[in-house]
PDB file of N, CA and C in Angstrom:
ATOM      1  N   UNK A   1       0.803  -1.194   0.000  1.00  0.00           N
ATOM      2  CA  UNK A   1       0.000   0.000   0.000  1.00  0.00           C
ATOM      3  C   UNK A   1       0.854   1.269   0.000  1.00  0.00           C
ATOM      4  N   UNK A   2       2.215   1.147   0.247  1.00  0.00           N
ATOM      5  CA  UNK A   2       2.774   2.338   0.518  1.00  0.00           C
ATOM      6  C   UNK A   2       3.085   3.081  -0.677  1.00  0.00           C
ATOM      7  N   UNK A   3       3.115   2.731  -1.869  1.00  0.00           N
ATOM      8  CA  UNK A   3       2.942   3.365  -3.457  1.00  0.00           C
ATOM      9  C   UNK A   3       1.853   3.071  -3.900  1.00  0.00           C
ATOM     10  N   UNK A   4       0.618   3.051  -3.517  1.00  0.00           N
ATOM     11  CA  UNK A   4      -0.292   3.243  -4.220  1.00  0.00           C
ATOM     12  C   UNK A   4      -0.505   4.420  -4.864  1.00  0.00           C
ATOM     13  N   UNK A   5      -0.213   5.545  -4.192  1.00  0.00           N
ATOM     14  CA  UNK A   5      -0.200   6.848  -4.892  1.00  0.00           C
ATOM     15  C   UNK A   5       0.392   6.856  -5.769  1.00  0.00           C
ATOM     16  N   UNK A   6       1.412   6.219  -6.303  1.00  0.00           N
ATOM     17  CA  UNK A   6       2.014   6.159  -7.499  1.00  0.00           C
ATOM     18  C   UNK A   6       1.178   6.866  -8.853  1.00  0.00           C
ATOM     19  N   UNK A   7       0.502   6.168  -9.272  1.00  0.00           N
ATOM     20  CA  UNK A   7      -0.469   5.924 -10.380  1.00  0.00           C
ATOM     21  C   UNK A   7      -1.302   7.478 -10.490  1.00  0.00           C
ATOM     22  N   UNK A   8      -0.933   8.470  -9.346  1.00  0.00           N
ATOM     23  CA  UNK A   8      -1.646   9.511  -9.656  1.00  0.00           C
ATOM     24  C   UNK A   8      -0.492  10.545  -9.894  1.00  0.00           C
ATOM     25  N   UNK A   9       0.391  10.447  -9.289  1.00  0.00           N
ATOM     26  CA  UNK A   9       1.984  11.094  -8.883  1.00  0.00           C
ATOM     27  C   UNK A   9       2.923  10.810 -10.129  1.00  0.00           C
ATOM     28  N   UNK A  10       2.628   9.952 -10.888  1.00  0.00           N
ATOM     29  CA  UNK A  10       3.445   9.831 -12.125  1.00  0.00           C
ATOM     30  C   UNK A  10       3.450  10.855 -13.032  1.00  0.00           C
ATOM     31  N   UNK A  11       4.881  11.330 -13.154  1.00  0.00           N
ATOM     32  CA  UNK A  11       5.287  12.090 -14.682  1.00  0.00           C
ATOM     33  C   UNK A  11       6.487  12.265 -15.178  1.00  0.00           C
ATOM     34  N   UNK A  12       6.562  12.603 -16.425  1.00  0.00           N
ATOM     35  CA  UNK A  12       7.645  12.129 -17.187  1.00  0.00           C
ATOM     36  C   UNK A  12       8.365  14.026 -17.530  1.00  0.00           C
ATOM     37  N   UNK A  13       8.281  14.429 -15.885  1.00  0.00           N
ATOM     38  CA  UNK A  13       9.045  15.502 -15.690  1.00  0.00           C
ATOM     39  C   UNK A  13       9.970  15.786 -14.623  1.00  0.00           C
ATOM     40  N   UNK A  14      11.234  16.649 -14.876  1.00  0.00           N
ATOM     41  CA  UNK A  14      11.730  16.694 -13.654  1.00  0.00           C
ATOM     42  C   UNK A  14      11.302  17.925 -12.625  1.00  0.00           C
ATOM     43  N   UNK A  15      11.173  17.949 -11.058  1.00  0.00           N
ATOM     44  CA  UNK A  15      10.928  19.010 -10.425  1.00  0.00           C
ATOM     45  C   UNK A  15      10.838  20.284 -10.504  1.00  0.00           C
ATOM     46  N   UNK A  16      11.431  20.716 -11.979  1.00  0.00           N
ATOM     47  CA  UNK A  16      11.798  21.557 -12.559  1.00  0.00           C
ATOM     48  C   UNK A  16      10.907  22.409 -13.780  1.00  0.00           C
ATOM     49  N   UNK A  17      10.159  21.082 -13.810  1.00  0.00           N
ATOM     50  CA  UNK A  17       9.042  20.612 -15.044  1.00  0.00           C
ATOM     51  C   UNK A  17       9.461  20.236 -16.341  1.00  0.00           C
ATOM     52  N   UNK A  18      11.264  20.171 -16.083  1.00  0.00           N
ATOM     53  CA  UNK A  18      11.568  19.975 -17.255  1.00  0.00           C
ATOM     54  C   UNK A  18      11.510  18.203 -17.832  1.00  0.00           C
ATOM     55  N   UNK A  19      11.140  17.729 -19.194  1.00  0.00           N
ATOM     56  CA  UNK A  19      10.162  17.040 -19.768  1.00  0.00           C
ATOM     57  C   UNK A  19      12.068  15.773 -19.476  1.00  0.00           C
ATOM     58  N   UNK A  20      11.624  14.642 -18.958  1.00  0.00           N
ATOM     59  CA  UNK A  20      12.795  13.630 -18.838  1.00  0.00           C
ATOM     60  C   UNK A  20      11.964  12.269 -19.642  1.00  0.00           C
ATOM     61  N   UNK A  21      13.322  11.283 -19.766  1.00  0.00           N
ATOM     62  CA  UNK A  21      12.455   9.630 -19.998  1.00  0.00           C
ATOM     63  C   UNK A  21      12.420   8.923 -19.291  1.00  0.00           C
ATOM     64  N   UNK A  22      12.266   9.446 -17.839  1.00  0.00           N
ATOM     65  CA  UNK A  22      12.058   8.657 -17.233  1.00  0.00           C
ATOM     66  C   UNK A  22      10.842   8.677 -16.350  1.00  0.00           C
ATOM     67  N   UNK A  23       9.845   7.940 -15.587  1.00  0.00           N
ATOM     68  CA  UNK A  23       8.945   8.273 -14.706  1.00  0.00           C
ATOM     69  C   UNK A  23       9.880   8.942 -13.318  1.00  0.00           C
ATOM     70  N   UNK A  24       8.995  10.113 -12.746  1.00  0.00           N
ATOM     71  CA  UNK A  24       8.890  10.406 -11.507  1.00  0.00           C
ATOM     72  C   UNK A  24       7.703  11.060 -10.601  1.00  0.00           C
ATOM     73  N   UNK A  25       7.848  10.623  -9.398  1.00  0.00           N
ATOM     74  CA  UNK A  25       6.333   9.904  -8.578  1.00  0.00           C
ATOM     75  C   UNK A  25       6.705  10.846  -7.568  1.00  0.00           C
ATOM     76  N   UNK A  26       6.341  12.197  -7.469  1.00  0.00           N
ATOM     77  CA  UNK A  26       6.790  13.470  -6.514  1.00  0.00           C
ATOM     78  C   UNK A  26       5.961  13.378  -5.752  1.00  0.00           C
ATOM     79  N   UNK A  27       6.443  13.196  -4.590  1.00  0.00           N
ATOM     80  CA  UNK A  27       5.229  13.388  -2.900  1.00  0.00           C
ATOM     81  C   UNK A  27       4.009  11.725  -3.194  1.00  0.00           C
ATOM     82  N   UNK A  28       4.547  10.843  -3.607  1.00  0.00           N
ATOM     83  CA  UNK A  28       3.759   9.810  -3.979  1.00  0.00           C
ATOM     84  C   UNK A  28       3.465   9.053  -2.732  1.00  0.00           C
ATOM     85  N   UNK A  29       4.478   9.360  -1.628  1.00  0.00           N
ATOM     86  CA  UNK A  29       3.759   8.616  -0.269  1.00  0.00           C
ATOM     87  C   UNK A  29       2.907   9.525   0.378  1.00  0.00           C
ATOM     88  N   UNK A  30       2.483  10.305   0.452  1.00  0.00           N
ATOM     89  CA  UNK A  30       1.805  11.459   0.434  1.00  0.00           C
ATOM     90  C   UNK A  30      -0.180  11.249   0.091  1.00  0.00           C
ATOM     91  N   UNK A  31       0.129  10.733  -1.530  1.00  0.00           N
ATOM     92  CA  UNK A  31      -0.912  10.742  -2.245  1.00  0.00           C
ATOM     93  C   UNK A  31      -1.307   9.339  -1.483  1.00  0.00           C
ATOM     94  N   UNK A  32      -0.141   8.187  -1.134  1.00  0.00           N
ATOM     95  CA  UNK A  32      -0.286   6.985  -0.999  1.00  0.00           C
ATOM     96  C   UNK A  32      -0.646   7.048   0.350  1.00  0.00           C
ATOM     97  N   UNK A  33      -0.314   7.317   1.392  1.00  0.00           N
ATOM     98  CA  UNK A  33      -1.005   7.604   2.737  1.00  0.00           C
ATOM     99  C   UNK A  33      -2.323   7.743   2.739  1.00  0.00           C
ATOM    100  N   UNK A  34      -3.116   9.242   2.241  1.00  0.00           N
ATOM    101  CA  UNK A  34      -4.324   9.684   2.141  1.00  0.00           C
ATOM    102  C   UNK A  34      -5.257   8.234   1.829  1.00  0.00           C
ATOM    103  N   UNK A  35      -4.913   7.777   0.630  1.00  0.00           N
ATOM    104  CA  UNK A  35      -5.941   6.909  -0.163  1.00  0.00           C
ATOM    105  C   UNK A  35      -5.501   5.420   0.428  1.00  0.00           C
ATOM    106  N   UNK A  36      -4.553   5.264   1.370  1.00  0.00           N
ATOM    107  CA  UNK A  36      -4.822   4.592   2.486  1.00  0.00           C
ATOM    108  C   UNK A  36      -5.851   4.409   3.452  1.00  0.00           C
ATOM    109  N   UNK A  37      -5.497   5.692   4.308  1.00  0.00           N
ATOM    110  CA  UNK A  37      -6.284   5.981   5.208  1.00  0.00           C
ATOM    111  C   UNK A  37      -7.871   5.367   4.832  1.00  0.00           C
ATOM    112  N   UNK A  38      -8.301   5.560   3.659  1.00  0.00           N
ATOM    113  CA  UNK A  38      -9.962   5.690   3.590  1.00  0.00           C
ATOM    114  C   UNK A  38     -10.056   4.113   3.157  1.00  0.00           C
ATOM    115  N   UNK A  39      -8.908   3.131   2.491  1.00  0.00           N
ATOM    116  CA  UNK A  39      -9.073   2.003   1.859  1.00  0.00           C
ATOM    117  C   UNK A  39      -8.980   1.254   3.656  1.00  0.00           C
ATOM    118  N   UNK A  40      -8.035   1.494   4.353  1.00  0.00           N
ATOM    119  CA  UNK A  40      -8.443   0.548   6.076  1.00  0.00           C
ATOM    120  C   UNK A  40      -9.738   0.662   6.186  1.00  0.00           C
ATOM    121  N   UNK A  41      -9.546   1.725   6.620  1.00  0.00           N
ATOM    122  CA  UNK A  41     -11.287   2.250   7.096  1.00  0.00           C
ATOM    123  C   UNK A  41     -12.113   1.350   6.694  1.00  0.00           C
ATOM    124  N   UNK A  42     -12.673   1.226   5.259  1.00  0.00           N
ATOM    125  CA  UNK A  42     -13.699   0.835   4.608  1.00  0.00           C
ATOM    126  C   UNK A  42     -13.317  -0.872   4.966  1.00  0.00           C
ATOM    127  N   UNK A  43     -12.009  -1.604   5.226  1.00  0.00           N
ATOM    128  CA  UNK A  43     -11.808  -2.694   5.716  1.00  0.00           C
ATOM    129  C   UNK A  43     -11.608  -3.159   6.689  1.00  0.00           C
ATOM    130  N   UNK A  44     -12.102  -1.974   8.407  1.00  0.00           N
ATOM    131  CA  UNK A  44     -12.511  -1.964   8.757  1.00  0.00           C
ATOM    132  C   UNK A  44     -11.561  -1.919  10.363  1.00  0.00           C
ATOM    133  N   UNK A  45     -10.484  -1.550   9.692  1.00  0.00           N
ATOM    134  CA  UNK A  45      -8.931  -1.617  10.673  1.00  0.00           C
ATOM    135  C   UNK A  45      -9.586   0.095  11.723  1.00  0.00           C
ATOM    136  N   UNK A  46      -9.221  -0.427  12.629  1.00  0.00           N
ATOM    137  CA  UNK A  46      -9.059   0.716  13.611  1.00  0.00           C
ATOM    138  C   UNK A  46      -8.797   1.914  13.728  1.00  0.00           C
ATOM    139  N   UNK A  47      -9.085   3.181  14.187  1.00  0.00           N
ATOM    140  CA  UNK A  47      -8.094   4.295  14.070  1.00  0.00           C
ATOM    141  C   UNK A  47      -6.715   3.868  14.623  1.00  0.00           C
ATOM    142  N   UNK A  48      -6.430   3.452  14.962  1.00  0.00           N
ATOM    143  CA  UNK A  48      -4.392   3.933  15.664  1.00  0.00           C
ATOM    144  C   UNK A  48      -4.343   2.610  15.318  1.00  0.00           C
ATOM    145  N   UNK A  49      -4.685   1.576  14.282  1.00  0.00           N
ATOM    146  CA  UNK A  49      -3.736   1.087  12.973  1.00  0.00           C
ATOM    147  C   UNK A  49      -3.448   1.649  11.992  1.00  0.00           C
ATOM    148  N   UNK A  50      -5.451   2.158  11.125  1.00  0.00           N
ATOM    149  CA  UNK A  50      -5.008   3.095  10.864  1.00  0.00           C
ATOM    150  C   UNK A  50      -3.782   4.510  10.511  1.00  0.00           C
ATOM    151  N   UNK A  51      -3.871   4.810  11.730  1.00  0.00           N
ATOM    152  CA  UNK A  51      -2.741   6.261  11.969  1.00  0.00           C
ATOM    153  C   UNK A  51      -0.828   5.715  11.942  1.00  0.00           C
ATOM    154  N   UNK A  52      -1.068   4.289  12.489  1.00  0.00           N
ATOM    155  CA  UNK A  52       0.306   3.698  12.582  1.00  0.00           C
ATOM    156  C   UNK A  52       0.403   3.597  10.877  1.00  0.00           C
ATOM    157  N   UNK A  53      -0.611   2.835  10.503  1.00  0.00           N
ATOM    158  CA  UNK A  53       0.113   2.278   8.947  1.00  0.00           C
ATOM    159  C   UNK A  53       0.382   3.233   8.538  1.00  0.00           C
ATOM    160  N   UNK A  54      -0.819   4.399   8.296  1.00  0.00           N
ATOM    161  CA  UNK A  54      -0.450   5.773   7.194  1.00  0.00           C
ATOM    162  C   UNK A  54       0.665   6.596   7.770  1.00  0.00           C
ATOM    163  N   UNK A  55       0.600   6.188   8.996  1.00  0.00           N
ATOM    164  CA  UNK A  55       2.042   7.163   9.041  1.00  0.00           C
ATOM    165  C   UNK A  55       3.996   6.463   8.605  1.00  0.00           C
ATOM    166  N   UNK A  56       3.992   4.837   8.644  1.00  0.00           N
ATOM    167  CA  UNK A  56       4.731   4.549   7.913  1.00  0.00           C
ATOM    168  C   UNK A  56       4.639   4.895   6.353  1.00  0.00           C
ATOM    169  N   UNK A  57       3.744   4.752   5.580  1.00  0.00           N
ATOM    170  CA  UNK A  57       3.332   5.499   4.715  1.00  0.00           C
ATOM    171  C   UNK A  57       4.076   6.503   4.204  1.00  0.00           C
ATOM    172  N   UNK A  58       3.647   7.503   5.289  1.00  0.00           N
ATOM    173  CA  UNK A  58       3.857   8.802   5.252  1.00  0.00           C
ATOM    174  C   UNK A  58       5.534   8.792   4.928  1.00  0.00           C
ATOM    175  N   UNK A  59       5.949   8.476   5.485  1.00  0.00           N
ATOM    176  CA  UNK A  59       7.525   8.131   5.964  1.00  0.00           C
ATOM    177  C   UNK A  59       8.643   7.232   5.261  1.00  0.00           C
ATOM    178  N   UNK A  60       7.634   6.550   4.020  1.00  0.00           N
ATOM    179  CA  UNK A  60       8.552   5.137   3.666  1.00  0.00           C
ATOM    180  C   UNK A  60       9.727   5.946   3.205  1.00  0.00           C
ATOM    181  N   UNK A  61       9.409   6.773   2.175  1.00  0.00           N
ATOM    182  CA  UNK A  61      10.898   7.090   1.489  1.00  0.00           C
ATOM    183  C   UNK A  61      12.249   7.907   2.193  1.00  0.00           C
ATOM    184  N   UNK A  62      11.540   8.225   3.723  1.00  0.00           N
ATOM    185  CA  UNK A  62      12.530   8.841   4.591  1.00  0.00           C
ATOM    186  C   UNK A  62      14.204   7.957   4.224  1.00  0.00           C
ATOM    187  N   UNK A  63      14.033   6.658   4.723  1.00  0.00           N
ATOM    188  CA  UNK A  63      15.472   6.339   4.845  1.00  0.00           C
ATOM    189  C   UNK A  63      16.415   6.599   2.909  1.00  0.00           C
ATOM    190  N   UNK A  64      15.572   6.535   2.160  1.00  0.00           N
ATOM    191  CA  UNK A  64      16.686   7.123   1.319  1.00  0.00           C
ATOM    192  C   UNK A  64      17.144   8.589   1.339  1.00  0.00           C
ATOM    193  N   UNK A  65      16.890   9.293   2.205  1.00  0.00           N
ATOM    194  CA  UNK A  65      17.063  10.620   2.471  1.00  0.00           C
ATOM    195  C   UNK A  65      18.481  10.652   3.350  1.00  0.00           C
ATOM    196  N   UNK A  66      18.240   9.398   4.511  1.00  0.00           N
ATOM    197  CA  UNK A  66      19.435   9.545   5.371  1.00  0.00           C
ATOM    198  C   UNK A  66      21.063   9.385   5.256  1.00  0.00           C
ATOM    199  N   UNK A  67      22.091   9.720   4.709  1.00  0.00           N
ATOM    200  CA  UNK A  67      23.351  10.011   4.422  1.00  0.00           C
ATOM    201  C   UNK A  67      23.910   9.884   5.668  1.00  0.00           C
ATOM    202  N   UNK A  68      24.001   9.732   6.862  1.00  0.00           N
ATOM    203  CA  UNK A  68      24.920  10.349   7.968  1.00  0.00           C
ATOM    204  C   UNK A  68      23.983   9.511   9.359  1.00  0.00           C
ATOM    205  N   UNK A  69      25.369   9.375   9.684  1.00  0.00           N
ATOM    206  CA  UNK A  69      24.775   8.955  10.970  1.00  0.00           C
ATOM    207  C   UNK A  69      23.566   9.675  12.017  1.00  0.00           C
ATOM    208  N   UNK A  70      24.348  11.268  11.688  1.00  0.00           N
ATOM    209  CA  UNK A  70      24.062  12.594  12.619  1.00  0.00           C
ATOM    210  C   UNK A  70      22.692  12.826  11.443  1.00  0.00           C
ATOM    211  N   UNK A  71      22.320  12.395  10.880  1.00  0.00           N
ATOM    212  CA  UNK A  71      20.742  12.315  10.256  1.00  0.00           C
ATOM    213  C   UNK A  71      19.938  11.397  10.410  1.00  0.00           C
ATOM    214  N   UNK A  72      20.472   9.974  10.728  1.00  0.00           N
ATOM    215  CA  UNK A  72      20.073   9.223  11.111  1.00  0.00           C
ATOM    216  C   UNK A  72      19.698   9.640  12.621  1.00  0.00           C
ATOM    217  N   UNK A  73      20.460   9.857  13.312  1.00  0.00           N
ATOM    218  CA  UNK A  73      20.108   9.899  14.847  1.00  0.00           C
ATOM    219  C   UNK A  73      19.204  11.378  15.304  1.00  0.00           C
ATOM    220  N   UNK A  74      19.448  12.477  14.396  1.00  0.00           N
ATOM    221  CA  UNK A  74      18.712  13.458  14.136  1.00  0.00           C
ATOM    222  C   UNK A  74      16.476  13.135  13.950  1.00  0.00           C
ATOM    223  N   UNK A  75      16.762  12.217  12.665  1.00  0.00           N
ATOM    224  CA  UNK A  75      15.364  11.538  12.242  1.00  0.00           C
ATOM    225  C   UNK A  75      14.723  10.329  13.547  1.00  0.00           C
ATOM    226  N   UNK A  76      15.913   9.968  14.385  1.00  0.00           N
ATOM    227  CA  UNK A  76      15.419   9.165  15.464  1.00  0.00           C
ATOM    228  C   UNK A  76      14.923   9.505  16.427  1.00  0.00           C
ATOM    229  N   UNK A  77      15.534  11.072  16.651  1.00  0.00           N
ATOM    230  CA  UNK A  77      15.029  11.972  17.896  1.00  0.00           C
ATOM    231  C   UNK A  77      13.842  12.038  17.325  1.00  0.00           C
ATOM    232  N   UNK A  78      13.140  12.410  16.776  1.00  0.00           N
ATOM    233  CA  UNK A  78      12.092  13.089  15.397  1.00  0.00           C
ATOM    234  C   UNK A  78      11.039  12.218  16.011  1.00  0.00           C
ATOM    235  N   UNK A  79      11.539  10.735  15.636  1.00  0.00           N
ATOM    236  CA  UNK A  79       9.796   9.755  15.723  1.00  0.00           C
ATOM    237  C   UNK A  79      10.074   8.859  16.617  1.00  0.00           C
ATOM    238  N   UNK A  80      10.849   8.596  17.296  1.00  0.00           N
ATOM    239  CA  UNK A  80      11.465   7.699  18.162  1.00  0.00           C
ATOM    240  C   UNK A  80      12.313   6.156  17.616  1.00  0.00           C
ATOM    241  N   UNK A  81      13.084   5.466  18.748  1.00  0.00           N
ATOM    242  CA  UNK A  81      13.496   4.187  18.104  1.00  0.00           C
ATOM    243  C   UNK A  81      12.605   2.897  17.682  1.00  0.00           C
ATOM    244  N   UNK A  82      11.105   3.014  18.182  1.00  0.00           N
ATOM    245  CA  UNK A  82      10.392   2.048  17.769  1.00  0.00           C
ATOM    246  C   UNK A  82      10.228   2.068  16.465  1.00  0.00           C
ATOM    247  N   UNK A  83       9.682   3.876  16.413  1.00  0.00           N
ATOM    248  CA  UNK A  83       9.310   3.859  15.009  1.00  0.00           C
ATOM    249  C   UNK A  83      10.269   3.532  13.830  1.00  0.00           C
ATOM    250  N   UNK A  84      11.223   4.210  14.186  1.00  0.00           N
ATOM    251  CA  UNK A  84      12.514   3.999  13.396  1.00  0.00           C
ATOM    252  C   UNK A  84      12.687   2.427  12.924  1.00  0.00           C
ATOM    253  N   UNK A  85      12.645   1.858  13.676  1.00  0.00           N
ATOM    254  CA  UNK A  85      13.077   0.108  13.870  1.00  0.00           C
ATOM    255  C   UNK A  85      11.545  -0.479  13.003  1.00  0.00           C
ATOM    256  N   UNK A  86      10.553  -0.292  13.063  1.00  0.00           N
ATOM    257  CA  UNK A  86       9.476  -0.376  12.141  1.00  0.00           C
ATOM    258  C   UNK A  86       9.362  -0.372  10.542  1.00  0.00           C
ATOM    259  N   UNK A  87       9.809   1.582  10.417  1.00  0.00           N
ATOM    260  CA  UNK A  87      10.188   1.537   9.438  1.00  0.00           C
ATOM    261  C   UNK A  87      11.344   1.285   8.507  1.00  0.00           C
ATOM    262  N   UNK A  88      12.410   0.707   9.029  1.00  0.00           N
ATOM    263  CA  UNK A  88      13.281   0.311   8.367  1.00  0.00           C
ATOM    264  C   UNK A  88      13.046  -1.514   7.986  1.00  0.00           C
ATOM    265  N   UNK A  89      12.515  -1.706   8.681  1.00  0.00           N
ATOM    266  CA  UNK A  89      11.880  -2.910   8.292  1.00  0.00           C
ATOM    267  C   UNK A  89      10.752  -3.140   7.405  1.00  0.00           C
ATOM    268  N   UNK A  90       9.920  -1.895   6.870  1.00  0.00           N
ATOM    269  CA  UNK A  90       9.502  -1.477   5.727  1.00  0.00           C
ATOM    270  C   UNK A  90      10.274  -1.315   4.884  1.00  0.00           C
ATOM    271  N   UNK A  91      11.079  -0.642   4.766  1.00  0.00           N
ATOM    272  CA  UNK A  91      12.079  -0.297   4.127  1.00  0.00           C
ATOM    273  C   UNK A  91      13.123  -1.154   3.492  1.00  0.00           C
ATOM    274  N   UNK A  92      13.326  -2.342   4.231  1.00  0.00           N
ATOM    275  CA  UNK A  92      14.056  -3.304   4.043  1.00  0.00           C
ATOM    276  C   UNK A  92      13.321  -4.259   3.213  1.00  0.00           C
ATOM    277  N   UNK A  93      12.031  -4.799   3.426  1.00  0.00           N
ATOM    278  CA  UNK A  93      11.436  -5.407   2.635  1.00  0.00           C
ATOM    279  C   UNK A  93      11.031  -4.598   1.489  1.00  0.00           C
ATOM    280  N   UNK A  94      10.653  -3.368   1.035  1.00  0.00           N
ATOM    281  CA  UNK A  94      10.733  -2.778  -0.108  1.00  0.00           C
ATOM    282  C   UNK A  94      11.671  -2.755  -1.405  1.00  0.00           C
ATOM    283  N   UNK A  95      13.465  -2.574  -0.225  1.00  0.00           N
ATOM    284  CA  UNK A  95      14.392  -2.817  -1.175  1.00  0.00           C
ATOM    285  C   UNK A  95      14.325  -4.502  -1.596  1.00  0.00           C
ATOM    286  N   UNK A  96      14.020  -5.156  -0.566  1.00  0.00           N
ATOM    287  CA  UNK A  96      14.114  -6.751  -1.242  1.00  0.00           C
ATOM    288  C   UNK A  96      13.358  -7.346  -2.551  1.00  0.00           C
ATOM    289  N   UNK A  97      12.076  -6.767  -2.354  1.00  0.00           N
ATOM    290  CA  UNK A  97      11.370  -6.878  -3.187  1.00  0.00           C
ATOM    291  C   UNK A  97      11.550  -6.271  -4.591  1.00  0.00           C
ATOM    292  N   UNK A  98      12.494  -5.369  -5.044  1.00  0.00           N
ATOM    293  CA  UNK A  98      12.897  -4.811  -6.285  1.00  0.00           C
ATOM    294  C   UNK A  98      13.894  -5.449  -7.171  1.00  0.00           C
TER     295      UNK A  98
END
């Protein structure tokens, strides 16, 4: 679920708007969170699963952001070590799966 937004977030531009060949999916966990949120719901998951899933969600593409330890431990203060340890285990199965 965490790229589902994909499919709305797709374009074959860069940030810039300038026209590339390749796809890019800007703020796509974003789009993919939201249209989360309402697909639990309707299946009938809880609020604070809910709020847990969409907020990994929210978050998947964080760890390709992190470079540095002192960003790493920076982003840990941020959401804590559970969360952290959660989502990298999202994260980990994402890269496996490619």
């Amino acid at each position: 679920m965490h790229d589902i937004g994909k499919k709305f977030t797709k374009q074959f531009s860069n940030y810039k708007g300038e026209p590339t060949d390749i796809a890019h999916y800007y703020n796509h966990m974003n789009v993919s969170a939201y249209d989360a949120m309402f697909y639990l719901k309707d299946k009938g998951y809880n609020d604070d699963d809910i709020l847990n899933i969409c907020n990994l969600i929210q978050w998947h593409m964080q760890p390709f952001f992190i470079e540095t330890d002192k960003a790493k431990n920076k982003f840990i203060r941020l959401v804590g070590q559970e969360f952290y340890d959660r989502l990298m285990i999202l994260h980990q199965s994402d890269m496996d799966a490619k």
